[in-house]
PDB file of N, CA and C in Angstrom:
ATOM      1  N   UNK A   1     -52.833 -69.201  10.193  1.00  0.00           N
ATOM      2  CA  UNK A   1     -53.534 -68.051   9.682  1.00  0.00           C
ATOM      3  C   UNK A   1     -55.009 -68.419   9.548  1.00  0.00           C
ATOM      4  N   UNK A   2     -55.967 -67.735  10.221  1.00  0.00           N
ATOM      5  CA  UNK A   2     -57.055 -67.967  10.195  1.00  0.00           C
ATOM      6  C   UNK A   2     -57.954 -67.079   8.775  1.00  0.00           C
ATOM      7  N   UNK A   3     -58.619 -67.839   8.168  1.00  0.00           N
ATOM      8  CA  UNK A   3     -59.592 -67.141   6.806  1.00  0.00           C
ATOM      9  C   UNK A   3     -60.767 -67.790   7.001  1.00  0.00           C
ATOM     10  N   UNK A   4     -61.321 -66.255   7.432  1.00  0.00           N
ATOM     11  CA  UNK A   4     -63.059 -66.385   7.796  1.00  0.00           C
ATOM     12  C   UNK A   4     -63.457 -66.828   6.412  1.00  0.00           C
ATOM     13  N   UNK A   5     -64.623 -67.367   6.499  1.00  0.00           N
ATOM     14  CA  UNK A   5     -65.830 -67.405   5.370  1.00  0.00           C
ATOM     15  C   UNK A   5     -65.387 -66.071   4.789  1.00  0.00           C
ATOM     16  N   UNK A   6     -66.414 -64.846   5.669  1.00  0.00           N
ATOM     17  CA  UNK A   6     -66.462 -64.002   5.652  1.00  0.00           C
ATOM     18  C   UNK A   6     -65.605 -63.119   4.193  1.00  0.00           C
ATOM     19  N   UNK A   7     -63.906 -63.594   4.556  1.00  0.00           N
ATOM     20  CA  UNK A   7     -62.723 -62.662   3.887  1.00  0.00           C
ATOM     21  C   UNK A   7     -62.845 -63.249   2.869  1.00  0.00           C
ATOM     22  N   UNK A   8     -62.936 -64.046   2.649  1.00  0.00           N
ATOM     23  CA  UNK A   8     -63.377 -64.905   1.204  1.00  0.00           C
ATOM     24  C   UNK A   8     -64.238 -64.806   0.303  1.00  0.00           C
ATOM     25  N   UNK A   9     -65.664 -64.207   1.190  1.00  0.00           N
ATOM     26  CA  UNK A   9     -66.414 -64.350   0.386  1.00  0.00           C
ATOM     27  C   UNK A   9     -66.722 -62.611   0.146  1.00  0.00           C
ATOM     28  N   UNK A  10     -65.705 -61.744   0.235  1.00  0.00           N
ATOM     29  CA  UNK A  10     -65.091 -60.734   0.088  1.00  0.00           C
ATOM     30  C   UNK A  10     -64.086 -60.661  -1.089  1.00  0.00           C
ATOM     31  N   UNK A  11     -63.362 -61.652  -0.857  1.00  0.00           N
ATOM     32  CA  UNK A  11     -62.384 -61.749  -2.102  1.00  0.00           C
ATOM     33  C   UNK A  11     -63.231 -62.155  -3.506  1.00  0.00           C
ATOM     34  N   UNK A  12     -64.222 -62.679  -3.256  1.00  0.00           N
ATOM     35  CA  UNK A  12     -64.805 -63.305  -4.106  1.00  0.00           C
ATOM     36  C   UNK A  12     -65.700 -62.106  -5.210  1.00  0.00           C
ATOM     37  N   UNK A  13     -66.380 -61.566  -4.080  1.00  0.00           N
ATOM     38  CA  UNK A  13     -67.140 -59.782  -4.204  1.00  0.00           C
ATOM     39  C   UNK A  13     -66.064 -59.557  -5.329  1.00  0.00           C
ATOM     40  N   UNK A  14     -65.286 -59.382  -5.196  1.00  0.00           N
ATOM     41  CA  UNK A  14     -64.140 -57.995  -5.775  1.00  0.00           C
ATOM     42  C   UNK A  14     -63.510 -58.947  -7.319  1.00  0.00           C
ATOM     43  N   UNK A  15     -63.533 -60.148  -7.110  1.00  0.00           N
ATOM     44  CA  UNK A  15     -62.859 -61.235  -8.435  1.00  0.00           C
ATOM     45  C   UNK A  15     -63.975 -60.842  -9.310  1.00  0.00           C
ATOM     46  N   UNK A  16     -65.109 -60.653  -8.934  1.00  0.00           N
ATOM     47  CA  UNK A  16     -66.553 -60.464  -9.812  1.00  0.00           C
ATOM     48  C   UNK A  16     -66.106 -59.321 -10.782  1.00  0.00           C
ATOM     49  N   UNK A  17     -65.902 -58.497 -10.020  1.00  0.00           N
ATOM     50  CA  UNK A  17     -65.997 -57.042 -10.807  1.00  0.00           C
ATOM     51  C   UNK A  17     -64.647 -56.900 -11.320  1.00  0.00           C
ATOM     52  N   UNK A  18     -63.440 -57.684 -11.653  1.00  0.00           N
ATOM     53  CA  UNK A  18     -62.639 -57.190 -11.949  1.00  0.00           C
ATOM     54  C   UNK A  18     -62.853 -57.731 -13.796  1.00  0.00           C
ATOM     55  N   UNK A  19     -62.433 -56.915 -14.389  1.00  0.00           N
ATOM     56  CA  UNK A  19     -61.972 -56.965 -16.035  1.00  0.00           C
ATOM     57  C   UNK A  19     -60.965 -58.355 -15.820  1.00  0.00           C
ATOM     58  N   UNK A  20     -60.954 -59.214 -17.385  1.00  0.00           N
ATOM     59  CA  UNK A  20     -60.628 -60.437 -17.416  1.00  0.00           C
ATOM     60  C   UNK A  20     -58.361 -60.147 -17.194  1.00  0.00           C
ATOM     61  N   UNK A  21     -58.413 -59.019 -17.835  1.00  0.00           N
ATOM     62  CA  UNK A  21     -57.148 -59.270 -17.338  1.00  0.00           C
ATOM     63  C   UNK A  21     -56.279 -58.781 -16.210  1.00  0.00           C
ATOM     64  N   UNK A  22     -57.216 -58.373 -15.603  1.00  0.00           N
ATOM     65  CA  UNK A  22     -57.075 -58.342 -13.568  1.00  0.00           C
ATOM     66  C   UNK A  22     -57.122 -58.877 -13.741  1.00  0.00           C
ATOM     67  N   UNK A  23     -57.906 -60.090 -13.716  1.00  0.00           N
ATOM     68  CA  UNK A  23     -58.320 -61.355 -13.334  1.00  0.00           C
ATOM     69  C   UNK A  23     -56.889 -62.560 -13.151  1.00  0.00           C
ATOM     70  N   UNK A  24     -56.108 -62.116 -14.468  1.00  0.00           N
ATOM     71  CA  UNK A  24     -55.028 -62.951 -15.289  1.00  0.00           C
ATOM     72  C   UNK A  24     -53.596 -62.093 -13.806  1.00  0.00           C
ATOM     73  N   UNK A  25     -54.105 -60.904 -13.860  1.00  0.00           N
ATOM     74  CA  UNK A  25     -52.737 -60.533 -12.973  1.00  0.00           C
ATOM     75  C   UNK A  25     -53.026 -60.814 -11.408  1.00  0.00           C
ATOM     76  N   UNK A  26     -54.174 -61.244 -10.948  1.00  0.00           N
ATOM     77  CA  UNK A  26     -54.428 -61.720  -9.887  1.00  0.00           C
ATOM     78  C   UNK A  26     -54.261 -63.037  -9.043  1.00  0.00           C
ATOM     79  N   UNK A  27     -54.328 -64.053 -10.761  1.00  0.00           N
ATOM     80  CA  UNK A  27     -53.951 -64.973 -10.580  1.00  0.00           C
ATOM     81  C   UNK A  27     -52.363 -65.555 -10.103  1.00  0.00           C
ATOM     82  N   UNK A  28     -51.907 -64.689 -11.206  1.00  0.00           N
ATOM     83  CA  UNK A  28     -50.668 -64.684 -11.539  1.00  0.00           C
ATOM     84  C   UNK A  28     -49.694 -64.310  -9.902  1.00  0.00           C
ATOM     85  N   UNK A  29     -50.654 -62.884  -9.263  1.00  0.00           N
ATOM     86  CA  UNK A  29     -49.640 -62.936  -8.023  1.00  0.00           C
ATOM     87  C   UNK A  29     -49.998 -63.498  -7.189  1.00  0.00           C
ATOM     88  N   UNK A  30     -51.432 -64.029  -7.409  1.00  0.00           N
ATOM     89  CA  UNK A  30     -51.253 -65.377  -6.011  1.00  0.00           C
ATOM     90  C   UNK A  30     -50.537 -66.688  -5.920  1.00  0.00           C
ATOM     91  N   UNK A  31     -50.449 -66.803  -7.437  1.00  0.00           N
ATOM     92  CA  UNK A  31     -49.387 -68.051  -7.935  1.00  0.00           C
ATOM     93  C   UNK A  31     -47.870 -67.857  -6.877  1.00  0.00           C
ATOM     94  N   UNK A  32     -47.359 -66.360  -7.293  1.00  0.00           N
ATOM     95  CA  UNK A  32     -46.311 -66.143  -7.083  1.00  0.00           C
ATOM     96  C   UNK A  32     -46.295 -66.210  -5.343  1.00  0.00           C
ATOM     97  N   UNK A  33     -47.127 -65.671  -4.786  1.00  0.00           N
ATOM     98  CA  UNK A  33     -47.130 -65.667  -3.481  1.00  0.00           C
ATOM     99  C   UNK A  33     -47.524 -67.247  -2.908  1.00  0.00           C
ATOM    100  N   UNK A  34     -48.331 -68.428  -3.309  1.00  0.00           N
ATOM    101  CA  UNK A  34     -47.853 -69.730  -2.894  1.00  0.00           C
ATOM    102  C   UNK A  34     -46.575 -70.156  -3.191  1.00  0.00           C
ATOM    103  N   UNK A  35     -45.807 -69.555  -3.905  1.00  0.00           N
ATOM    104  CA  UNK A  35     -44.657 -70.552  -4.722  1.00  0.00           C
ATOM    105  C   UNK A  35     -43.790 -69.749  -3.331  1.00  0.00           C
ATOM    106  N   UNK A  36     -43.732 -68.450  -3.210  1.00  0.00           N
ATOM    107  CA  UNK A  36     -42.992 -67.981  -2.093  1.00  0.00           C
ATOM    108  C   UNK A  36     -43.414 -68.517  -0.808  1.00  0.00           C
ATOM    109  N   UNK A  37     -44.427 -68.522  -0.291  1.00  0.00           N
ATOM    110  CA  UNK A  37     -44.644 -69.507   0.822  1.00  0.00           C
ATOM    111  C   UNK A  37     -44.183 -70.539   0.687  1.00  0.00           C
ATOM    112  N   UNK A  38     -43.985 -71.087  -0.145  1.00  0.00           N
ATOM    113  CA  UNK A  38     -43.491 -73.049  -0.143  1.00  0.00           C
ATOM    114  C   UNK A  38     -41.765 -72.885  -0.238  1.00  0.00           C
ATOM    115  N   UNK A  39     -41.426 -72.040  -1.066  1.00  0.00           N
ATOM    116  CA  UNK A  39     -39.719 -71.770  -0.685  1.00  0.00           C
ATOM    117  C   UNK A  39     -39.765 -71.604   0.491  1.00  0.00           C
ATOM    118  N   UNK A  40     -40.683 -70.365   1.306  1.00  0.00           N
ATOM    119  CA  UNK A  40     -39.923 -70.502   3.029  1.00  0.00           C
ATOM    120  C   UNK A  40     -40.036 -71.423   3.686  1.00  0.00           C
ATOM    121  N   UNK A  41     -41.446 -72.472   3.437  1.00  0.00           N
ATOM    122  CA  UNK A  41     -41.681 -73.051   4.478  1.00  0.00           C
ATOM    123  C   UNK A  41     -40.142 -74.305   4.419  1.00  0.00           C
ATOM    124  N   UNK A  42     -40.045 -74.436   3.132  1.00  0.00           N
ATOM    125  CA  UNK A  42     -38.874 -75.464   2.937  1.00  0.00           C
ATOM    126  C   UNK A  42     -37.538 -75.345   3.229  1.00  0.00           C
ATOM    127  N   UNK A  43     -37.393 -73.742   3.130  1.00  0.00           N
ATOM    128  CA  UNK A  43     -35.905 -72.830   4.017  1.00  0.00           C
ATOM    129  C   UNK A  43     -36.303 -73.115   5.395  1.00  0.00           C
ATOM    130  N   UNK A  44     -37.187 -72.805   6.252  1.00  0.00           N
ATOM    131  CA  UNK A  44     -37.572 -72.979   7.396  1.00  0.00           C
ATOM    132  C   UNK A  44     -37.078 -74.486   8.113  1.00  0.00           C
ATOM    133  N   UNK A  45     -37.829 -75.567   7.379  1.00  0.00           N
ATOM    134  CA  UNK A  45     -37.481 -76.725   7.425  1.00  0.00           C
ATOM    135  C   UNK A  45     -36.200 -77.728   7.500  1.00  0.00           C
ATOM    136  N   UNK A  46     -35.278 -76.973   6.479  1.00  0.00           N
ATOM    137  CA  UNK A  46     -34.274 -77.147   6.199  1.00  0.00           C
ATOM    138  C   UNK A  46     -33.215 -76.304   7.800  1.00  0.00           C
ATOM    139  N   UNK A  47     -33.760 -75.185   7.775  1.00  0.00           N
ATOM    140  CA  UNK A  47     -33.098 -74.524   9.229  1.00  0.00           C
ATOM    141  C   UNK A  47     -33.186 -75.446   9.964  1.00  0.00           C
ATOM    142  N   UNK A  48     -34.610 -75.971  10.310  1.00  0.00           N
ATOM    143  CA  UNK A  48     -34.817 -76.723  11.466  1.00  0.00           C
ATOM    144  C   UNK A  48     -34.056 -77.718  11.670  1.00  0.00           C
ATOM    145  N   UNK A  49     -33.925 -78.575  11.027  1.00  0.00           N
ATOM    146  CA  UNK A  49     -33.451 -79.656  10.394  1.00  0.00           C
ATOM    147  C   UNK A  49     -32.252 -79.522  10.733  1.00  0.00           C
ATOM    148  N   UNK A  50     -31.298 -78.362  10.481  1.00  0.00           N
ATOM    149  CA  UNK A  50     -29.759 -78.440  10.689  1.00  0.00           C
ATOM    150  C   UNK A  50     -29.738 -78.068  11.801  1.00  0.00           C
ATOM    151  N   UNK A  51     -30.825 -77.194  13.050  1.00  0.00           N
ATOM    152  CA  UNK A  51     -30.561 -76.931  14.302  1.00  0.00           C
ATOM    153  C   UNK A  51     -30.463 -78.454  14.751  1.00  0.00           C
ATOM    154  N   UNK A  52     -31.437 -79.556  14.446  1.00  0.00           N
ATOM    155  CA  UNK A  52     -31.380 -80.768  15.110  1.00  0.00           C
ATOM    156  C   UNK A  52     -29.991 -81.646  14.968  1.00  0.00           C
ATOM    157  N   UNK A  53     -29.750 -81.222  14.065  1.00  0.00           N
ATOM    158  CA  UNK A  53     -28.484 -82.241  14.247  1.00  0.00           C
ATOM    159  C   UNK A  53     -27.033 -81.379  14.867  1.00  0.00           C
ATOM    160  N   UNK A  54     -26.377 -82.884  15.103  1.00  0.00           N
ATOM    161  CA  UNK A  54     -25.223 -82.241  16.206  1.00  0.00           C
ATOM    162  C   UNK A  54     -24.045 -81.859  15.349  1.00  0.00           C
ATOM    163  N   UNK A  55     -23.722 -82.114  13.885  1.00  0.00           N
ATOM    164  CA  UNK A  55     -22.959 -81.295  13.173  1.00  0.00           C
ATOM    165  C   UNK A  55     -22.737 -80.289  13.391  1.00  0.00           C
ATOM    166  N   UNK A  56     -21.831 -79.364  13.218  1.00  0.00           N
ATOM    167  CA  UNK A  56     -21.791 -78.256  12.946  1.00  0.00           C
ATOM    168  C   UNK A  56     -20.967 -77.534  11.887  1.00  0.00           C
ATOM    169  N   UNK A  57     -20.876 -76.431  11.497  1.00  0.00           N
ATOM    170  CA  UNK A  57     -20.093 -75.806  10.453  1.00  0.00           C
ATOM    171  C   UNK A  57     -19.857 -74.065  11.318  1.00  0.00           C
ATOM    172  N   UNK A  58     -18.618 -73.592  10.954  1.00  0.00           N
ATOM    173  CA  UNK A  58     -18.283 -72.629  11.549  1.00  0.00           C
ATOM    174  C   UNK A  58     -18.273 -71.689  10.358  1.00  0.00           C
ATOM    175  N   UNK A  59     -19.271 -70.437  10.887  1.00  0.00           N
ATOM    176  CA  UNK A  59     -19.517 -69.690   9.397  1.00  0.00           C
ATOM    177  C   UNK A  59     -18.640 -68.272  10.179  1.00  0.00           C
ATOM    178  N   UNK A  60     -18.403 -67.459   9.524  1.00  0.00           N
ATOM    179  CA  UNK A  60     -17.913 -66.116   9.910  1.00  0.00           C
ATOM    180  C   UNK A  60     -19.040 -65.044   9.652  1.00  0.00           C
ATOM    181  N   UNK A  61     -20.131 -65.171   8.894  1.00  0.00           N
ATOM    182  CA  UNK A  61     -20.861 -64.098   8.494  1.00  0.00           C
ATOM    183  C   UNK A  61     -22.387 -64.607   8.440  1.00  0.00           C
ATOM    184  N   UNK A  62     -23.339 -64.280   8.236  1.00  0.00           N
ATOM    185  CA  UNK A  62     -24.778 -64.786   8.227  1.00  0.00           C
ATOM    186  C   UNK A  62     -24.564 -64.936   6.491  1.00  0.00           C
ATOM    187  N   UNK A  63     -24.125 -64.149   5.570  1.00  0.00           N
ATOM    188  CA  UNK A  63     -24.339 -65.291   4.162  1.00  0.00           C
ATOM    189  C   UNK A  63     -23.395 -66.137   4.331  1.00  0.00           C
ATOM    190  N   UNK A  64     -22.981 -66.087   5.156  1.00  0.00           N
ATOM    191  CA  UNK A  64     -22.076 -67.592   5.115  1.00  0.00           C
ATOM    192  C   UNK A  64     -22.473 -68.938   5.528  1.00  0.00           C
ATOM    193  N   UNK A  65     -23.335 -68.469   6.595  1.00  0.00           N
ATOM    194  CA  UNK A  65     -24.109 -69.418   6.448  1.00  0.00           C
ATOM    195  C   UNK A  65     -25.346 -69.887   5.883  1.00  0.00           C
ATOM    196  N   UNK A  66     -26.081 -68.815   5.097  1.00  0.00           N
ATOM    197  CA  UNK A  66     -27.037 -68.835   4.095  1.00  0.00           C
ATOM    198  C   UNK A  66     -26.275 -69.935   3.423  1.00  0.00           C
ATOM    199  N   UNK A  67     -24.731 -69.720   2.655  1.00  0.00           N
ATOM    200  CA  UNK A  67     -24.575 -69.901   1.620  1.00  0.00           C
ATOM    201  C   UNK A  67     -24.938 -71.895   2.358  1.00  0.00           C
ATOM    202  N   UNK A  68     -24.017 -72.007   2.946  1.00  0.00           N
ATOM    203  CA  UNK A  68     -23.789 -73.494   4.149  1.00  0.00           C
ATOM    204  C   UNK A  68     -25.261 -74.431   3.630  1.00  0.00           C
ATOM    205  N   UNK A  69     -26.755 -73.455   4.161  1.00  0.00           N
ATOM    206  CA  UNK A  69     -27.488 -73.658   4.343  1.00  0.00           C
ATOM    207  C   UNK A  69     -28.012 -74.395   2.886  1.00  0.00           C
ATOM    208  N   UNK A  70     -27.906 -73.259   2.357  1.00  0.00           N
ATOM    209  CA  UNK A  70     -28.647 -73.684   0.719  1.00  0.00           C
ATOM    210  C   UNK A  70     -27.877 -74.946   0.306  1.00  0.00           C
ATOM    211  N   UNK A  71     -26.420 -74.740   0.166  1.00  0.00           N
ATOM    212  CA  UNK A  71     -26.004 -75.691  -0.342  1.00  0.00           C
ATOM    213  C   UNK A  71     -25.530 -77.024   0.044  1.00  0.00           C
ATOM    214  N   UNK A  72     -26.369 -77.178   1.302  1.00  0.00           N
ATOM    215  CA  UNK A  72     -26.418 -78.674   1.830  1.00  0.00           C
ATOM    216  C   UNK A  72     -26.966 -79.553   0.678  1.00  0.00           C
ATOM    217  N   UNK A  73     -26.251 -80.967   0.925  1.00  0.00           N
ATOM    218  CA  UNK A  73     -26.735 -81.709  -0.118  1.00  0.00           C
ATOM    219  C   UNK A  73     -28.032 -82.202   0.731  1.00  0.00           C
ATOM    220  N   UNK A  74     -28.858 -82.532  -0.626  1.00  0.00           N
ATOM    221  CA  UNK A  74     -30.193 -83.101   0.097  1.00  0.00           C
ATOM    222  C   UNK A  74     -29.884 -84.680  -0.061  1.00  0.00           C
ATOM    223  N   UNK A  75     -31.093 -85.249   1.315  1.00  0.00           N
ATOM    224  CA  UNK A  75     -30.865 -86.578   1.982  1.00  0.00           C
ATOM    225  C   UNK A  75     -31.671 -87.087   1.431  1.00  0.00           C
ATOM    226  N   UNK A  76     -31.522 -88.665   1.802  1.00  0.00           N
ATOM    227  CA  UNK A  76     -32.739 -89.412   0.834  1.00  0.00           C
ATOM    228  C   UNK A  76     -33.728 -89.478   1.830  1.00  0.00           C
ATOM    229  N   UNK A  77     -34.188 -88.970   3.201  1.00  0.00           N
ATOM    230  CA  UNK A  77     -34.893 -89.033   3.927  1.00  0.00           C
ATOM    231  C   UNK A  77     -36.140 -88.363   3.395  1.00  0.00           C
ATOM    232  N   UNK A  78     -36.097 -87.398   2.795  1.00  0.00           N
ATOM    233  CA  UNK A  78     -37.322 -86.815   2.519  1.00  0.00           C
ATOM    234  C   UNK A  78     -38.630 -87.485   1.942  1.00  0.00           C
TER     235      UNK A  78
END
């Protein structure tokens, strides 16, 4: 994802003028939106991760294998 100067220093414009508790709820959902990026990128990872290996598990349904997915035990590789 590319972020010009530019969009930034746009975002920045608009943080100025907001009242202190915008400010507090702005924070708050960008918090929430890194913490959600870092869950996917680590679901992502974890996908990847089980495409590479030659295991397999036979699921019947896609939460079935959600469930598979999540509840792999974690390795000491990390």
């Amino acid at each position: 994802m590319d972020i010009t100067v530019t969009q930034i220093d746009n975002i920045k414009e608009i943080l100025v003028r907001l009242p202190e508790n915008s400010l507090a709820e702005v924070r708050d959902f960008a918090a929430y939106l890194l913490d959600r990026e870092r869950r996917r990128k680590a679901l992502e990872e974890r996908v990847l991760k089980a495409e590479k290996e030659h295991d397999s598990v036979i699921c019947n349904s896609a939460e079935e294998a959600m469930q598979a997915i999540l509840n792999e035990p974690e390795s000491d590789e990390a």
